[in-house]
Protein backbone atom coordinates (compact mmCIF):
# COMPACT_ATOMS: atom_id res chain seq x y z
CA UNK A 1 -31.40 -18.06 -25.05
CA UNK A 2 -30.44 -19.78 -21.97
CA UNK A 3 -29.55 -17.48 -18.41
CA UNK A 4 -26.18 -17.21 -18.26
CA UNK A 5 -26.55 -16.63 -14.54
CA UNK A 6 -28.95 -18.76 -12.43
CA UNK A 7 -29.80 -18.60 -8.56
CA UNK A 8 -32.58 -20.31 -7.12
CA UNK A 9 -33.64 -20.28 -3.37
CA UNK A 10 -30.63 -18.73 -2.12
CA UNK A 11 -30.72 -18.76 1.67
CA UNK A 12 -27.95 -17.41 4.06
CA UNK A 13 -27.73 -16.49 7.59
CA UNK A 14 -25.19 -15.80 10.56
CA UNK A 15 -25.27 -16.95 13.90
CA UNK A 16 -24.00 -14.71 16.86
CA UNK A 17 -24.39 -16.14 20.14
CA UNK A 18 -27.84 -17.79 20.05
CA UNK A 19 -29.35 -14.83 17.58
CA UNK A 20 -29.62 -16.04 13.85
CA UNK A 21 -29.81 -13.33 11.53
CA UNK A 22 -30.75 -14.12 7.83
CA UNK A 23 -28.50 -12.51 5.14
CA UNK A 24 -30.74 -13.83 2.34
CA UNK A 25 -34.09 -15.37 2.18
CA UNK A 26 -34.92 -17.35 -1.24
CA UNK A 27 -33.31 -14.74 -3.49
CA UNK A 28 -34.11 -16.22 -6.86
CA UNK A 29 -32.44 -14.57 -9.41
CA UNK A 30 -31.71 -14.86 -13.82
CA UNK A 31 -29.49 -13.00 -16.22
CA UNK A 32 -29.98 -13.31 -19.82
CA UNK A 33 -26.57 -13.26 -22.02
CA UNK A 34 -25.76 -8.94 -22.50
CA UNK A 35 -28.10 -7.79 -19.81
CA UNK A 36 -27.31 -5.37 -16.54
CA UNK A 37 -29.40 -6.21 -13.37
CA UNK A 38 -28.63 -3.51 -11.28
CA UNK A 39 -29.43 -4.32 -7.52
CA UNK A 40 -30.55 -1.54 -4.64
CA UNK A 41 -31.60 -1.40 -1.35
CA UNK A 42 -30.41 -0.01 1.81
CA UNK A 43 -27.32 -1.09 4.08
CA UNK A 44 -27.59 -4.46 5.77
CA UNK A 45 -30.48 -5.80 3.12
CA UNK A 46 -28.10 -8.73 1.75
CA UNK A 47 -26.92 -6.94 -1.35
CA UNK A 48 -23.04 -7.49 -0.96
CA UNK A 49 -24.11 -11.07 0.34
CA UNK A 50 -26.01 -12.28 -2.72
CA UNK A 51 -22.81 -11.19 -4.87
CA UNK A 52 -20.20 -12.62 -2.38
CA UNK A 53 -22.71 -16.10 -3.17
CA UNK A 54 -23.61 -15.46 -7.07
CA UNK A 55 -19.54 -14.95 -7.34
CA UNK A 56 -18.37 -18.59 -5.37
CA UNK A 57 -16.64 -16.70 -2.60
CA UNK A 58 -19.19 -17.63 -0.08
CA UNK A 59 -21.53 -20.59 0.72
CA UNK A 60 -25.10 -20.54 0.53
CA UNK A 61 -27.05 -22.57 3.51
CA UNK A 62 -29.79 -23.14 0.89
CA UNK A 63 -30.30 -23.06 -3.04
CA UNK A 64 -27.36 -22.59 -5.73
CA UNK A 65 -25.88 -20.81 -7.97
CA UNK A 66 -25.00 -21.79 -12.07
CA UNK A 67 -22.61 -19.92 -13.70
CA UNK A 68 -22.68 -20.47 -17.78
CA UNK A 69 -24.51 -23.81 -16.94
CA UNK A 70 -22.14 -25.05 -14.42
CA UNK A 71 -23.09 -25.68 -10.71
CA UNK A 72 -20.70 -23.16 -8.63
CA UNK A 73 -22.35 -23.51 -5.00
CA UNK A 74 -21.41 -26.84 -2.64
CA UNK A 75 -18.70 -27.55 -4.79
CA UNK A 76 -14.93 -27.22 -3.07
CA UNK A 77 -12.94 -24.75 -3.23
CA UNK A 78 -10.76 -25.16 -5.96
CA UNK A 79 -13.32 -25.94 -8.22
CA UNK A 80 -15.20 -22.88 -7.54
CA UNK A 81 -11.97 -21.07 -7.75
CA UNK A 82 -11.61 -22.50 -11.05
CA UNK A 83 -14.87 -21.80 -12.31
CA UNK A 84 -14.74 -17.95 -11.08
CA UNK A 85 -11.25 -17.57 -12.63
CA UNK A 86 -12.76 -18.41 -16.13
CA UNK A 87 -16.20 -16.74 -16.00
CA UNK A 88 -16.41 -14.46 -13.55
CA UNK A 89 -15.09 -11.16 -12.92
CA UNK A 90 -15.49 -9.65 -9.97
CA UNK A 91 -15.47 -5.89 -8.61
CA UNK A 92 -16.15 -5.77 -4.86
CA UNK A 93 -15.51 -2.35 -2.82
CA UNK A 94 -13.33 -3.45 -0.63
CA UNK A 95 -11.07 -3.76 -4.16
CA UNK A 96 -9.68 -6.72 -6.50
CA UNK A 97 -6.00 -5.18 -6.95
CA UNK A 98 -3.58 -7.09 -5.36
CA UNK A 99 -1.09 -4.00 -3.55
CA UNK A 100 2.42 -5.59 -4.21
CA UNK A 101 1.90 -6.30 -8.12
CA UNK A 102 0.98 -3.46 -10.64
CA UNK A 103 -1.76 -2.63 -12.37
CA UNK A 104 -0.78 -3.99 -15.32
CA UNK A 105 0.66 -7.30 -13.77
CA UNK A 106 -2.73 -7.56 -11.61
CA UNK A 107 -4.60 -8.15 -14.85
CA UNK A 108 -1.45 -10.20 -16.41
CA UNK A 109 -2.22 -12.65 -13.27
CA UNK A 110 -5.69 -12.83 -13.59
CA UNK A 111 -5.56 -13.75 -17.88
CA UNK A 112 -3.09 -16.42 -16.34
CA UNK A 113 -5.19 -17.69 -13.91
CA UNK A 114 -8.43 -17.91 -16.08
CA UNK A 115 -7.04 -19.60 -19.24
CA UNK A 116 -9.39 -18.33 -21.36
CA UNK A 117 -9.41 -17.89 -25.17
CA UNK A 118 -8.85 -14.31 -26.66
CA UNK A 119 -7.15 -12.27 -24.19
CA UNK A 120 -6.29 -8.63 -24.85
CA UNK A 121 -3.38 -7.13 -23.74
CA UNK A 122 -3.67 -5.01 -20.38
CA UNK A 123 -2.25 -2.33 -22.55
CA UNK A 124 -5.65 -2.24 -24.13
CA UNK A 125 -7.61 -3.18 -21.17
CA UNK A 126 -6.15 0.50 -19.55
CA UNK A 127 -6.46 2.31 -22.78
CA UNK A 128 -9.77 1.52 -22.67
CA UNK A 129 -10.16 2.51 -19.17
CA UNK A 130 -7.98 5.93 -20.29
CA UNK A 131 -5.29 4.76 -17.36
CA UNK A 132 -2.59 3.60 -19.54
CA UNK A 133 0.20 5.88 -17.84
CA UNK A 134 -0.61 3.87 -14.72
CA UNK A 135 0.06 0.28 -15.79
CA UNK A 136 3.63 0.31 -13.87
CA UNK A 137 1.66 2.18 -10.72
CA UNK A 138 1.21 0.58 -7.53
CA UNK A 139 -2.34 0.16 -6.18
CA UNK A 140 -1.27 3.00 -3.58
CA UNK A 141 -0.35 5.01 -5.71
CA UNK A 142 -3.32 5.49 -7.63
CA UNK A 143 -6.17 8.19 -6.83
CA UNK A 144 -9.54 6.89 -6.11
CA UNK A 145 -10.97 7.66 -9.54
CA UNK A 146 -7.80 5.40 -10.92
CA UNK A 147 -8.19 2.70 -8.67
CA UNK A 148 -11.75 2.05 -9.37
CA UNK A 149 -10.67 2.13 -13.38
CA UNK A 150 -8.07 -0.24 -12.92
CA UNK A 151 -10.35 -2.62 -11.03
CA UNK A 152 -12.93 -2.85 -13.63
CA UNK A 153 -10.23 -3.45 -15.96
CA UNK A 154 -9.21 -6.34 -13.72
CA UNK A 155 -12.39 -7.47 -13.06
CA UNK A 156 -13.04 -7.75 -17.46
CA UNK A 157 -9.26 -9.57 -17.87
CA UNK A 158 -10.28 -12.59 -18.33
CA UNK A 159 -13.37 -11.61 -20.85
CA UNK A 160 -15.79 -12.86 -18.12
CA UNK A 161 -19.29 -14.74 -18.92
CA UNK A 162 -20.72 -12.57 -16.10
CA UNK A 163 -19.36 -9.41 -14.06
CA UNK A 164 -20.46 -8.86 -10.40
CA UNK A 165 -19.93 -5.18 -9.16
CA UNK A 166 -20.54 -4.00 -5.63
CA UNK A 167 -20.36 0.12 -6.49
CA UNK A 168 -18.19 0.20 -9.31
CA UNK A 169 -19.30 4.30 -9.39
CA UNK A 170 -18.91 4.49 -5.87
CA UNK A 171 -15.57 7.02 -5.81
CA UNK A 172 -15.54 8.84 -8.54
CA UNK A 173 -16.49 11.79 -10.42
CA UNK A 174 -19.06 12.58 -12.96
CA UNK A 175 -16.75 12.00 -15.82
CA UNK A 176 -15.23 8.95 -14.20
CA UNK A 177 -18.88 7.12 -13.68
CA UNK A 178 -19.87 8.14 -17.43
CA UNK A 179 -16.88 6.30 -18.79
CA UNK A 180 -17.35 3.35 -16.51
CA UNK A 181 -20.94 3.38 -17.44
CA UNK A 182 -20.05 3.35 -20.85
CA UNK A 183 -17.73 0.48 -20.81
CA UNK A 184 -20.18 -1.39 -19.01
CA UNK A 185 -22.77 -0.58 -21.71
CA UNK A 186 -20.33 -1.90 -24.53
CA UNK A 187 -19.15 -5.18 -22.58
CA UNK A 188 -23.41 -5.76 -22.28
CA UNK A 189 -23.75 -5.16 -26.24
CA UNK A 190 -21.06 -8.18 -26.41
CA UNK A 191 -22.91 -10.53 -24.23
CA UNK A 192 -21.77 -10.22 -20.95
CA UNK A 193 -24.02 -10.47 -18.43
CA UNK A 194 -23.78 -7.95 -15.79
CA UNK A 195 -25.18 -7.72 -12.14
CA UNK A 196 -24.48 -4.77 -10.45
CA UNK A 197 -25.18 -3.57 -6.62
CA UNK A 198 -25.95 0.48 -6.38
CA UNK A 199 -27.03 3.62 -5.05
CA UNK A 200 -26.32 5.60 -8.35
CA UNK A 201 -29.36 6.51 -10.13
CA UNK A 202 -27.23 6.60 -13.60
CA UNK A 203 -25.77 3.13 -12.53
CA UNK A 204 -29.30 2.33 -12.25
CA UNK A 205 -30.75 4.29 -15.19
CA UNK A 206 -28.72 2.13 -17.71
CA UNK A 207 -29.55 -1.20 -16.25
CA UNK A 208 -32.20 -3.32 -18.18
CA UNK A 209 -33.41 -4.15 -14.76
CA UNK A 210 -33.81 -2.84 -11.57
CA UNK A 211 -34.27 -4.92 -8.09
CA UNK A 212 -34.99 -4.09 -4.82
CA UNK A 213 -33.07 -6.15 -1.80
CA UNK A 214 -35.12 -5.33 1.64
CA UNK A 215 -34.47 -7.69 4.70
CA UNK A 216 -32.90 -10.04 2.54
CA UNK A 217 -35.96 -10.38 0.13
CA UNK A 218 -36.83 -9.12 -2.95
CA UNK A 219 -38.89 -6.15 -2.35
């Protein structure tokens, strides 16, 4: 069965002053259909990188990225945009709610966006996520537990090809991680591909795969 995920080469680095620093250095990478890469390493390695350039929203300055087949990288904008709205869905720490819709109309927006066959309704999106009382809440007005919930069901609103997580575990309790965990189990049984950066060891425990980013480089 054909990757449903590709990166080959990937290269990235940032200039400050007359210093380069390299981000990345020829990360290759392949997902299968229904498999969880989880991805560690330590701070500053190029772990929230690689998913900022497996997930369109930044540029590689070598190699590329194919999402279901489809060249993402050196394409403009709007075509990448395009691309991540119908396969992609994305989970970064810094958060994917937007703060003046809510919750509900977040993943309304993003089923809109993506076009996609076979939506379900964010009623059942937050049922699944056991947040349905919170579908008229505001971003800020959710606890930390809540808000990472309600992201993941953003991030799986448009019944994405591939998921790309940066700590989806990363603020919550026990109970919190071991539904997440499980949702992310059941969305892999279904085919979706799943990459997922981490320091959890039971993020990392149900992964099919575990990878090790040090300096940019797989370790």
């Amino acid at each position: 069965m054909a990757p449903r995920l590709v990166a080959e080469s990937l290269y990235r680095f940032f200039r400050t002053g007359e210093e380069e620093t390299f981000a990345l250095q020829g990360v290759g990478l392949q997902v299968a259909p229904g498999e969880i890469v989880a991805v560690t390493g330590p701070s500053g390695s190029g772990k929230t990188t690689l998913l900022s350039c497996l997930a369109g929203l930044d540029e590689p300055d070598g190699g590329m990225v194919y999402i279901a087949g489809k060249r993402l990288s050196h394409q403009q904008e709007h075509l990448r945009s395009r691309l991540r709205a119908r396969y992609i869905g994305v989970l970064f720490q810094s958060g994917n709610l937007l703060e003046h819709l809510t919750v509900a109309d977040n993943i309304r927006l993003v089923q809109r966006l993506s076009a996609g066959p076979d939506h379900r309704g964010a009623k059942d999106l937050l049922e699944q996520m056991g947040i349905t009382e919170r579908a008229g809440a505001l971003p800020r007005q959710l606890s930390g537990g809540e808000a990472a919930r309600a992201g993941l069901a953003v991030a799986l609103a448009n019944r994405p090809a591939v998921v790309l997580a940066d700590e989806p575990t990363g603020e919550v309790d026990g109970d919190t991680e071991r539904r997440i965990l499980a949702l992310l189990r059941e969305r892999a049984a279904a085919g979706t591909s799943m990459v997922v950066v981490t320091h959890s060891r039971a993020v990392a425990a149900v992964a099919d795969r575990v990878l090790r980013l040090r300096d940019g480089r797989w370790v």
